[in-house]
PDB file of N, CA and C in Angstrom:
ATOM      1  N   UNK A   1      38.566 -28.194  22.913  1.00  0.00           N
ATOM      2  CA  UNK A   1      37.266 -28.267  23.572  1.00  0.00           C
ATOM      3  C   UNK A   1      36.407 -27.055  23.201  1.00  0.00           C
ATOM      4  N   UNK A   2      37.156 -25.769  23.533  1.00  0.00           N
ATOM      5  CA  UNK A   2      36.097 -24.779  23.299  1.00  0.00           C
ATOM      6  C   UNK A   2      36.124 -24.553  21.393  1.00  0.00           C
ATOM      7  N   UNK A   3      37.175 -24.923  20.299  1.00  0.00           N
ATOM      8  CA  UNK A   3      36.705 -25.065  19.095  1.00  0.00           C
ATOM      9  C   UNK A   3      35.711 -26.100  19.083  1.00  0.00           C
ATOM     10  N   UNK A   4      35.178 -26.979  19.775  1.00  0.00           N
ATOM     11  CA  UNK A   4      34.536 -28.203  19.101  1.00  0.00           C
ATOM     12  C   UNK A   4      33.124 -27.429  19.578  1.00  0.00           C
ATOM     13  N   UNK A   5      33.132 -26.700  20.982  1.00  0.00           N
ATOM     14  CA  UNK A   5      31.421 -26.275  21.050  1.00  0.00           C
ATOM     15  C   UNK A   5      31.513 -25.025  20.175  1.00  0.00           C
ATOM     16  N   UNK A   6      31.912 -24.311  19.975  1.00  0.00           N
ATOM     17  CA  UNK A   6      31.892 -23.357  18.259  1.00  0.00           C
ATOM     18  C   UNK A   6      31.668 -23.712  17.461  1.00  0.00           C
ATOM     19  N   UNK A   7      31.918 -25.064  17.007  1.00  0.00           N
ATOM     20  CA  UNK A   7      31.695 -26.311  16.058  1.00  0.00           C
ATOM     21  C   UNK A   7      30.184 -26.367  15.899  1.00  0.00           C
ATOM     22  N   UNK A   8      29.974 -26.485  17.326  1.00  0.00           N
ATOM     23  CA  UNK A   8      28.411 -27.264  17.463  1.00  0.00           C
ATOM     24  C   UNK A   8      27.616 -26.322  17.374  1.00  0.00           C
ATOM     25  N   UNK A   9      27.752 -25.767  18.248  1.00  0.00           N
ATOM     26  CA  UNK A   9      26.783 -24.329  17.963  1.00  0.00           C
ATOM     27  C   UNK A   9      26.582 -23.373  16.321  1.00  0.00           C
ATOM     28  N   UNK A  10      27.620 -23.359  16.205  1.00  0.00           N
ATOM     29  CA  UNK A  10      27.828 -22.921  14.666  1.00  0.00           C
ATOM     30  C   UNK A  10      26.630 -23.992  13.636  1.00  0.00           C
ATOM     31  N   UNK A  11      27.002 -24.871  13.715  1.00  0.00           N
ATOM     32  CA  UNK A  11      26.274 -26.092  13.179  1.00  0.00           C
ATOM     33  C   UNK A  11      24.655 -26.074  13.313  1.00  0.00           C
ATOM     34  N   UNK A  12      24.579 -26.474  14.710  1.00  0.00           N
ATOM     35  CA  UNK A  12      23.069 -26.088  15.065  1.00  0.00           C
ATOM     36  C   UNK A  12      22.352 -25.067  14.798  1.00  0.00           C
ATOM     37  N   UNK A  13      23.574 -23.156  14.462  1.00  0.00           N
ATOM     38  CA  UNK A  13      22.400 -22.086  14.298  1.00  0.00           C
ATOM     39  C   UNK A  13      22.478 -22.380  12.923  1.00  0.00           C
ATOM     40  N   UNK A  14      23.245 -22.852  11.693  1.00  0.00           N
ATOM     41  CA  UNK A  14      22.909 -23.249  10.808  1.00  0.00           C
ATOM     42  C   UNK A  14      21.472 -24.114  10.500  1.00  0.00           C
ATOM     43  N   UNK A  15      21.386 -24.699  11.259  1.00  0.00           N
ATOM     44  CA  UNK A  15      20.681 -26.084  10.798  1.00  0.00           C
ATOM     45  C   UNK A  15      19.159 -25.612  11.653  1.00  0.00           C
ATOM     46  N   UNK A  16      18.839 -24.828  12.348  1.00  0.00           N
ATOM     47  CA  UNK A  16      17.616 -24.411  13.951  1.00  0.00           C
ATOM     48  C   UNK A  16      16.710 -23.576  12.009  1.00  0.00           C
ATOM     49  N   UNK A  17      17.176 -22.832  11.232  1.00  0.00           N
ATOM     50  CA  UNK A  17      16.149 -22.278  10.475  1.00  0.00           C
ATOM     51  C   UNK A  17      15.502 -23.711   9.772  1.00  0.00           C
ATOM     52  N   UNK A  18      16.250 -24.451   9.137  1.00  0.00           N
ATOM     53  CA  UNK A  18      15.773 -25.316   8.234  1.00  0.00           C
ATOM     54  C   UNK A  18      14.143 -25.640   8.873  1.00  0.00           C
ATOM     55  N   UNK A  19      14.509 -26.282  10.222  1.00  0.00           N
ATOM     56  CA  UNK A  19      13.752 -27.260  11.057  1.00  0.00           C
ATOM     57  C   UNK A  19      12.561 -25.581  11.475  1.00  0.00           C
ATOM     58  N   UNK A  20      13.001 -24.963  11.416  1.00  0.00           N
ATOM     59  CA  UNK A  20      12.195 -23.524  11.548  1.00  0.00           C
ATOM     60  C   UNK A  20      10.807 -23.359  10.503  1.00  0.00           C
ATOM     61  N   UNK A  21      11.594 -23.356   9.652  1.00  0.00           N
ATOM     62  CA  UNK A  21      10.536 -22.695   8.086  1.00  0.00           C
ATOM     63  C   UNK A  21      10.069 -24.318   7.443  1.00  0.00           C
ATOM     64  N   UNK A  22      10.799 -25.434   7.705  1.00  0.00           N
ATOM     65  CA  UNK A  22       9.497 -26.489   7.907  1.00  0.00           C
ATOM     66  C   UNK A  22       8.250 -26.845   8.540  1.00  0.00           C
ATOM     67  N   UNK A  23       8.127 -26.104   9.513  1.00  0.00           N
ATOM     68  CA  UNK A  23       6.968 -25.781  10.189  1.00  0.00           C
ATOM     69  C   UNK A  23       5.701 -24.916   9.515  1.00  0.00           C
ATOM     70  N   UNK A  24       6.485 -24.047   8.312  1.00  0.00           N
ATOM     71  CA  UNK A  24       5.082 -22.765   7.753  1.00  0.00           C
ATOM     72  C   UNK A  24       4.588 -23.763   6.615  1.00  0.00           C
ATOM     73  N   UNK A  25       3.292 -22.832   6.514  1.00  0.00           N
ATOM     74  CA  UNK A  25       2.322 -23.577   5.788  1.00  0.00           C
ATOM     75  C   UNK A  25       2.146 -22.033   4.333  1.00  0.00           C
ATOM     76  N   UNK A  26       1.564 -23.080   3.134  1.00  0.00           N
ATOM     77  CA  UNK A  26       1.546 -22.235   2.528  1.00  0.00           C
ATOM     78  C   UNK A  26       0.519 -21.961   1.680  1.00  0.00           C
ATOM     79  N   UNK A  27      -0.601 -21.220   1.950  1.00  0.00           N
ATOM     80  CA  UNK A  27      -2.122 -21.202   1.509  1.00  0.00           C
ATOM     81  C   UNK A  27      -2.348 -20.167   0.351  1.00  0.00           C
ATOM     82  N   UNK A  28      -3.504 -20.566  -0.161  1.00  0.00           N
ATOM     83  CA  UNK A  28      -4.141 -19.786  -1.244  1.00  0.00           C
ATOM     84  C   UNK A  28      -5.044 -18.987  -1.372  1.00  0.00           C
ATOM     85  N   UNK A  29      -5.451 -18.074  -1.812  1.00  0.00           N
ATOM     86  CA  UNK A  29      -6.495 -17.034  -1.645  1.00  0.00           C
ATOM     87  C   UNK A  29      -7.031 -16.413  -3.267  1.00  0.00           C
ATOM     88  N   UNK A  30      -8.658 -17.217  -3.357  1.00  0.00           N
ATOM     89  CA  UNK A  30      -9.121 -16.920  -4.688  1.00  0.00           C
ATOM     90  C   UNK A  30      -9.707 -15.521  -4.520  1.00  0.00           C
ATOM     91  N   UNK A  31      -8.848 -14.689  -4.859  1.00  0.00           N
ATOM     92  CA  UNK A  31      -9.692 -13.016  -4.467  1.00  0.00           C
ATOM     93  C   UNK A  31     -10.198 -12.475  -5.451  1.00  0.00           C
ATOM     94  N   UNK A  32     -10.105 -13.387  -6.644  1.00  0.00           N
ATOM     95  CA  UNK A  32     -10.968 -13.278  -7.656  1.00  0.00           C
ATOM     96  C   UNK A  32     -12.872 -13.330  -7.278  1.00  0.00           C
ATOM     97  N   UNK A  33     -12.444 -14.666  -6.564  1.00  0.00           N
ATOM     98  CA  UNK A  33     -13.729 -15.882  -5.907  1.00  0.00           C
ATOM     99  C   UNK A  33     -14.788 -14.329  -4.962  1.00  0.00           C
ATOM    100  N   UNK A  34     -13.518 -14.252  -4.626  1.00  0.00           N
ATOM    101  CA  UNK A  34     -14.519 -13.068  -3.518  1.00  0.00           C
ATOM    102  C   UNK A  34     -15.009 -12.455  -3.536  1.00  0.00           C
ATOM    103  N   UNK A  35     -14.135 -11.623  -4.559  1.00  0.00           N
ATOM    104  CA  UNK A  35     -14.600  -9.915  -5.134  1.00  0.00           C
ATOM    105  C   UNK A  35     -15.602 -10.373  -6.148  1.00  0.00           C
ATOM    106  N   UNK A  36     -16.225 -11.534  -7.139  1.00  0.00           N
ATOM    107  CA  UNK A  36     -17.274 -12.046  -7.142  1.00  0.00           C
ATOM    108  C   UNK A  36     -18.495 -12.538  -6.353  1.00  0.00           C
ATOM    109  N   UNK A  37     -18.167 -13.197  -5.535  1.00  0.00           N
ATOM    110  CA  UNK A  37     -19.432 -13.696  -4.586  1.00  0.00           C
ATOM    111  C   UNK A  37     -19.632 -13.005  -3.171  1.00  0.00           C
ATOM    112  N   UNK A  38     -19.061 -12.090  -2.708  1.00  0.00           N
ATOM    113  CA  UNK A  38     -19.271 -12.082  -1.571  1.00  0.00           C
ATOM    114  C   UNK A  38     -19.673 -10.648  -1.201  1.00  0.00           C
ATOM    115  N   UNK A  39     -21.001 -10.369  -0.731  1.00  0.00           N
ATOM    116  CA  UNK A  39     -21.958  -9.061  -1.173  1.00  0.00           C
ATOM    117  C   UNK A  39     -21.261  -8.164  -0.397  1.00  0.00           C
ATOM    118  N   UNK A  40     -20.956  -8.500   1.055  1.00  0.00           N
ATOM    119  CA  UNK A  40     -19.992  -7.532   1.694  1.00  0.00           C
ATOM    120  C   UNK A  40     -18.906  -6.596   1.131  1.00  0.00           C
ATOM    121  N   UNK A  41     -18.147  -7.527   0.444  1.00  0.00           N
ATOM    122  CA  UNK A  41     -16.920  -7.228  -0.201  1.00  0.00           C
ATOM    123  C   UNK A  41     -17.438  -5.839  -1.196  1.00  0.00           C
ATOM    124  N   UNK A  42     -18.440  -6.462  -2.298  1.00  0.00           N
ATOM    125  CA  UNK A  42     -19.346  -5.458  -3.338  1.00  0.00           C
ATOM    126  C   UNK A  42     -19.601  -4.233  -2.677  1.00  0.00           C
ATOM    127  N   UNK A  43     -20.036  -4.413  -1.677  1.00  0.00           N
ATOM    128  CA  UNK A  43     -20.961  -2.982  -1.159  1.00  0.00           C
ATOM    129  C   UNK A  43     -19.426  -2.280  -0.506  1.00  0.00           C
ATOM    130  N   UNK A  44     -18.549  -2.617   0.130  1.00  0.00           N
ATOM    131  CA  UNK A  44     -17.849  -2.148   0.327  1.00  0.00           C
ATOM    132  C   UNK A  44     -16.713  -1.535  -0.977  1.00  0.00           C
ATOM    133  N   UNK A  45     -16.524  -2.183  -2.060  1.00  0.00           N
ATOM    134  CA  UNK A  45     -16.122  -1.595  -3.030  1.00  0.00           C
ATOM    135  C   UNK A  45     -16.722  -0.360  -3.656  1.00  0.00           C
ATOM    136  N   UNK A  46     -18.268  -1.147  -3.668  1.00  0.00           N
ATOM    137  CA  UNK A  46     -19.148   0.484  -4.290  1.00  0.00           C
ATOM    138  C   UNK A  46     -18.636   1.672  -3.541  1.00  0.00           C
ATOM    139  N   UNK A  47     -18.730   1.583  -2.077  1.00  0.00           N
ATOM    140  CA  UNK A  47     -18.633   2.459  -1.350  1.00  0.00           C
ATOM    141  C   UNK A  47     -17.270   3.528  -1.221  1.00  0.00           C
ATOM    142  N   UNK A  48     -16.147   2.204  -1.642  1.00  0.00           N
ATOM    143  CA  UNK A  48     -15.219   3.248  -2.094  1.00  0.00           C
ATOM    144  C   UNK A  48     -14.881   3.637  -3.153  1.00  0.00           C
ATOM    145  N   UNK A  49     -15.259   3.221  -4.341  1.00  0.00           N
ATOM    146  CA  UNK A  49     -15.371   3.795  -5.176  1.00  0.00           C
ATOM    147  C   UNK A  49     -16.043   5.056  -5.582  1.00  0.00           C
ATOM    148  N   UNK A  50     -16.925   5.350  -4.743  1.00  0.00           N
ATOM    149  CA  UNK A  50     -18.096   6.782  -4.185  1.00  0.00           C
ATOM    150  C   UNK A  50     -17.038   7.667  -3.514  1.00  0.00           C
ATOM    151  N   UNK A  51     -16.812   7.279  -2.929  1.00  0.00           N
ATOM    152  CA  UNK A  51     -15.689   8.345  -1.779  1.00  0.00           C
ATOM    153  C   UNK A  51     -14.709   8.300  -2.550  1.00  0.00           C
ATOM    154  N   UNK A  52     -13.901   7.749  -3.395  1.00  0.00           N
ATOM    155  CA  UNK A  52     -12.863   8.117  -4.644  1.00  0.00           C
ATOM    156  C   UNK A  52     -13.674   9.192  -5.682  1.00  0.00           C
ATOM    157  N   UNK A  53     -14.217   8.570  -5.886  1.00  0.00           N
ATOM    158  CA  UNK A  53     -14.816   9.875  -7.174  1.00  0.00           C
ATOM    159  C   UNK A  53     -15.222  11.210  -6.141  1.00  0.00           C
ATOM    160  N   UNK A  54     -15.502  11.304  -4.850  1.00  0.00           N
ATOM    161  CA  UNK A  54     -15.980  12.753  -4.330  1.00  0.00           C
ATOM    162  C   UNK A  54     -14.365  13.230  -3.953  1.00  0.00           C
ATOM    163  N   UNK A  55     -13.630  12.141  -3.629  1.00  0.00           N
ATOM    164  CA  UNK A  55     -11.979  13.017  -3.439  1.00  0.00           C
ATOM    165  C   UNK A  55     -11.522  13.526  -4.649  1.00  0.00           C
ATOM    166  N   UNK A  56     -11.674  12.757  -5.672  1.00  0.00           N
ATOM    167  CA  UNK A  56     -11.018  13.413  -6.506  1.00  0.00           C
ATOM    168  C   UNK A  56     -12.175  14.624  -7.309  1.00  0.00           C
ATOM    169  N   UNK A  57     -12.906  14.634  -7.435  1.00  0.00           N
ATOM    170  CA  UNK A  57     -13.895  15.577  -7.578  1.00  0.00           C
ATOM    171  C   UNK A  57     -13.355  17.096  -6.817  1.00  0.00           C
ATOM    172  N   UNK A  58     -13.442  16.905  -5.672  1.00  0.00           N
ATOM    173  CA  UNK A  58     -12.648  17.853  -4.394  1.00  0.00           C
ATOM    174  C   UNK A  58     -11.363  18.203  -5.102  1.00  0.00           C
ATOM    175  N   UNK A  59     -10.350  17.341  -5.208  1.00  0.00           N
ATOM    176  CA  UNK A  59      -9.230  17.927  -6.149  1.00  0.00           C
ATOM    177  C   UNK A  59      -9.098  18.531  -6.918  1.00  0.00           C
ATOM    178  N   UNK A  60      -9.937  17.816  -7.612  1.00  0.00           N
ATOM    179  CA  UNK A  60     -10.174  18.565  -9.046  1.00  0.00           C
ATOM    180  C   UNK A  60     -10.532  20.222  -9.166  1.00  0.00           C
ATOM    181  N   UNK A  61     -11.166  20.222  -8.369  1.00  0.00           N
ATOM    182  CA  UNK A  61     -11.972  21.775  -7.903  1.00  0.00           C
ATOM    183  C   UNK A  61     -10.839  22.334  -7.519  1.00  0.00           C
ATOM    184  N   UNK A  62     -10.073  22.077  -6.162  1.00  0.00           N
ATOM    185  CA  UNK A  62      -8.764  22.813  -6.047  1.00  0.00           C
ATOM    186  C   UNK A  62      -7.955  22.775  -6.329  1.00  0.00           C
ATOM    187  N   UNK A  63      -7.561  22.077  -7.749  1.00  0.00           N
ATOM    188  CA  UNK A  63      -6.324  22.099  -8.905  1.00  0.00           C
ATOM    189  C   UNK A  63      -6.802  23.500  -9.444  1.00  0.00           C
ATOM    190  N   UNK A  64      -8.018  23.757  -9.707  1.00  0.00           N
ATOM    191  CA  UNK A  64      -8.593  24.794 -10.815  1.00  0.00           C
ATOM    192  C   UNK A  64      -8.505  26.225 -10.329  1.00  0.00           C
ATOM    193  N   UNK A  65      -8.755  25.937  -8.926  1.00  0.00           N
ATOM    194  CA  UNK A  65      -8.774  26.731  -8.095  1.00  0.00           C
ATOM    195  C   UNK A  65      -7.646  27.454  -7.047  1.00  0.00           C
ATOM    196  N   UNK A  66      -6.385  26.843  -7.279  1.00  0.00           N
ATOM    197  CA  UNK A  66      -5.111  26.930  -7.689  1.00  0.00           C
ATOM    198  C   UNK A  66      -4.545  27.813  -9.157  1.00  0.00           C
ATOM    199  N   UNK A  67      -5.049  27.128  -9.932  1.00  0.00           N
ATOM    200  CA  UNK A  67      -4.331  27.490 -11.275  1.00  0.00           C
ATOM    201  C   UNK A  67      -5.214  29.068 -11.562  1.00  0.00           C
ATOM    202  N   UNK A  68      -6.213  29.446 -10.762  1.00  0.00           N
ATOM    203  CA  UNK A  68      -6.529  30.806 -10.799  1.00  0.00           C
ATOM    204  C   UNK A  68      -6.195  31.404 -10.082  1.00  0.00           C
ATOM    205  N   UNK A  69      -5.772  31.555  -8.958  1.00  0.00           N
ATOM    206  CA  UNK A  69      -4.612  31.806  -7.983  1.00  0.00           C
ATOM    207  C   UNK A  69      -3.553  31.884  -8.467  1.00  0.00           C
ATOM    208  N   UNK A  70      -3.143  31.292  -9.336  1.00  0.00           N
ATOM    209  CA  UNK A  70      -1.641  31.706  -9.669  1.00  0.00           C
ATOM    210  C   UNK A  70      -1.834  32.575 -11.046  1.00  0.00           C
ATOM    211  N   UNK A  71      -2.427  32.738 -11.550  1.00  0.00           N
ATOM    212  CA  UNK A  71      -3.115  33.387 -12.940  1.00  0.00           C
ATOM    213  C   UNK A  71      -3.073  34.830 -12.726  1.00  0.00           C
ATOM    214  N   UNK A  72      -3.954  35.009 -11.381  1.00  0.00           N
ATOM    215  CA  UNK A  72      -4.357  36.042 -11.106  1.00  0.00           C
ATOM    216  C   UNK A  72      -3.008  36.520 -10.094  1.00  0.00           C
ATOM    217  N   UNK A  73      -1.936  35.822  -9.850  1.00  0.00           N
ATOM    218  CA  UNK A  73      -0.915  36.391  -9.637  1.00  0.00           C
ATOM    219  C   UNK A  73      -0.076  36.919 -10.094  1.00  0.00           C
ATOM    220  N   UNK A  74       0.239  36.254 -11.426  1.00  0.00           N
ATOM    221  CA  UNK A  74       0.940  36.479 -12.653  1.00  0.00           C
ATOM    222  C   UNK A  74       0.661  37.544 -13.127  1.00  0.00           C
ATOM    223  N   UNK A  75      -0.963  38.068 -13.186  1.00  0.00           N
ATOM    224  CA  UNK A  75      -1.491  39.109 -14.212  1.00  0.00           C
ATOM    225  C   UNK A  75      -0.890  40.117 -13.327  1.00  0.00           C
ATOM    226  N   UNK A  76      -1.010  40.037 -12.112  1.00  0.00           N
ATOM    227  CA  UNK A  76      -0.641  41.413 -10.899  1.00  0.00           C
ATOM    228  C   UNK A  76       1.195  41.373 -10.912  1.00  0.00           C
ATOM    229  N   UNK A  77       1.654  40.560 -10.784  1.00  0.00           N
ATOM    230  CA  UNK A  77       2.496  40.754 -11.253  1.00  0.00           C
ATOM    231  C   UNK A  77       3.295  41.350 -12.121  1.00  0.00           C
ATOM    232  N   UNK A  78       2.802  40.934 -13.298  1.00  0.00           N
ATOM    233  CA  UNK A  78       2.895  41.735 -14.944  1.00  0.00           C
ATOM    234  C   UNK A  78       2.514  42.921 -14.944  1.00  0.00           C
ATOM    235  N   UNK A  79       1.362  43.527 -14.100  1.00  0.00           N
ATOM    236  CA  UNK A  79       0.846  44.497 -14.140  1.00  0.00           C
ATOM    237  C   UNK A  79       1.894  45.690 -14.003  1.00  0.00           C
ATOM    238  N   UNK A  80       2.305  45.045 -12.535  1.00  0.00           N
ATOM    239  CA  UNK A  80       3.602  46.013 -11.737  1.00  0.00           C
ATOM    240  C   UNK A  80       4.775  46.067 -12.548  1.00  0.00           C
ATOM    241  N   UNK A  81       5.261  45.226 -13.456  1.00  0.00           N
ATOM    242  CA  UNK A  81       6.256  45.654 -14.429  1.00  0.00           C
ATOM    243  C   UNK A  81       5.981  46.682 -15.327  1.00  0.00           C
TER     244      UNK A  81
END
């Protein structure tokens, strides 16, 4: 008796996904379509593309500004040897 409801149950949690993931649906998205036609999308790209070029701009400045910092550590360094 109690192997046969182990049986069943076993069976059923097998079988509860099938009847599960027959239920989802499975859709498409032309984001090609979008990022073409849809002005929102545009202006919002411009926009980050603006704020990308001023971050990395910003970086850029304190990569340089770094690498003279350490330059000018090195030389003091060397100095003291």
């Amino acid at each position: 008796m109690i192997r046969k409801t182990i049986t069943t149950v076993g069976i059923m949690a097998m079988i509860l996904p099938i009847f599960l993931t027959a239920q989802n649906k499975i859709g498409f998205v032309q984001s090609d379509r979008i990022r073409a036609e849809y002005e929102e999308f545009k202006d919002a790209e411009a926009q980050l593309q603006m704020e990308y070029r001023q971050v990395n701009a910003q970086y850029n400045k304190m990569v340089v500004e770094l690498d003279s910092i350490k330059q000018a550590l090195n030389y003091t360094a060397d100095k003291r040897n």
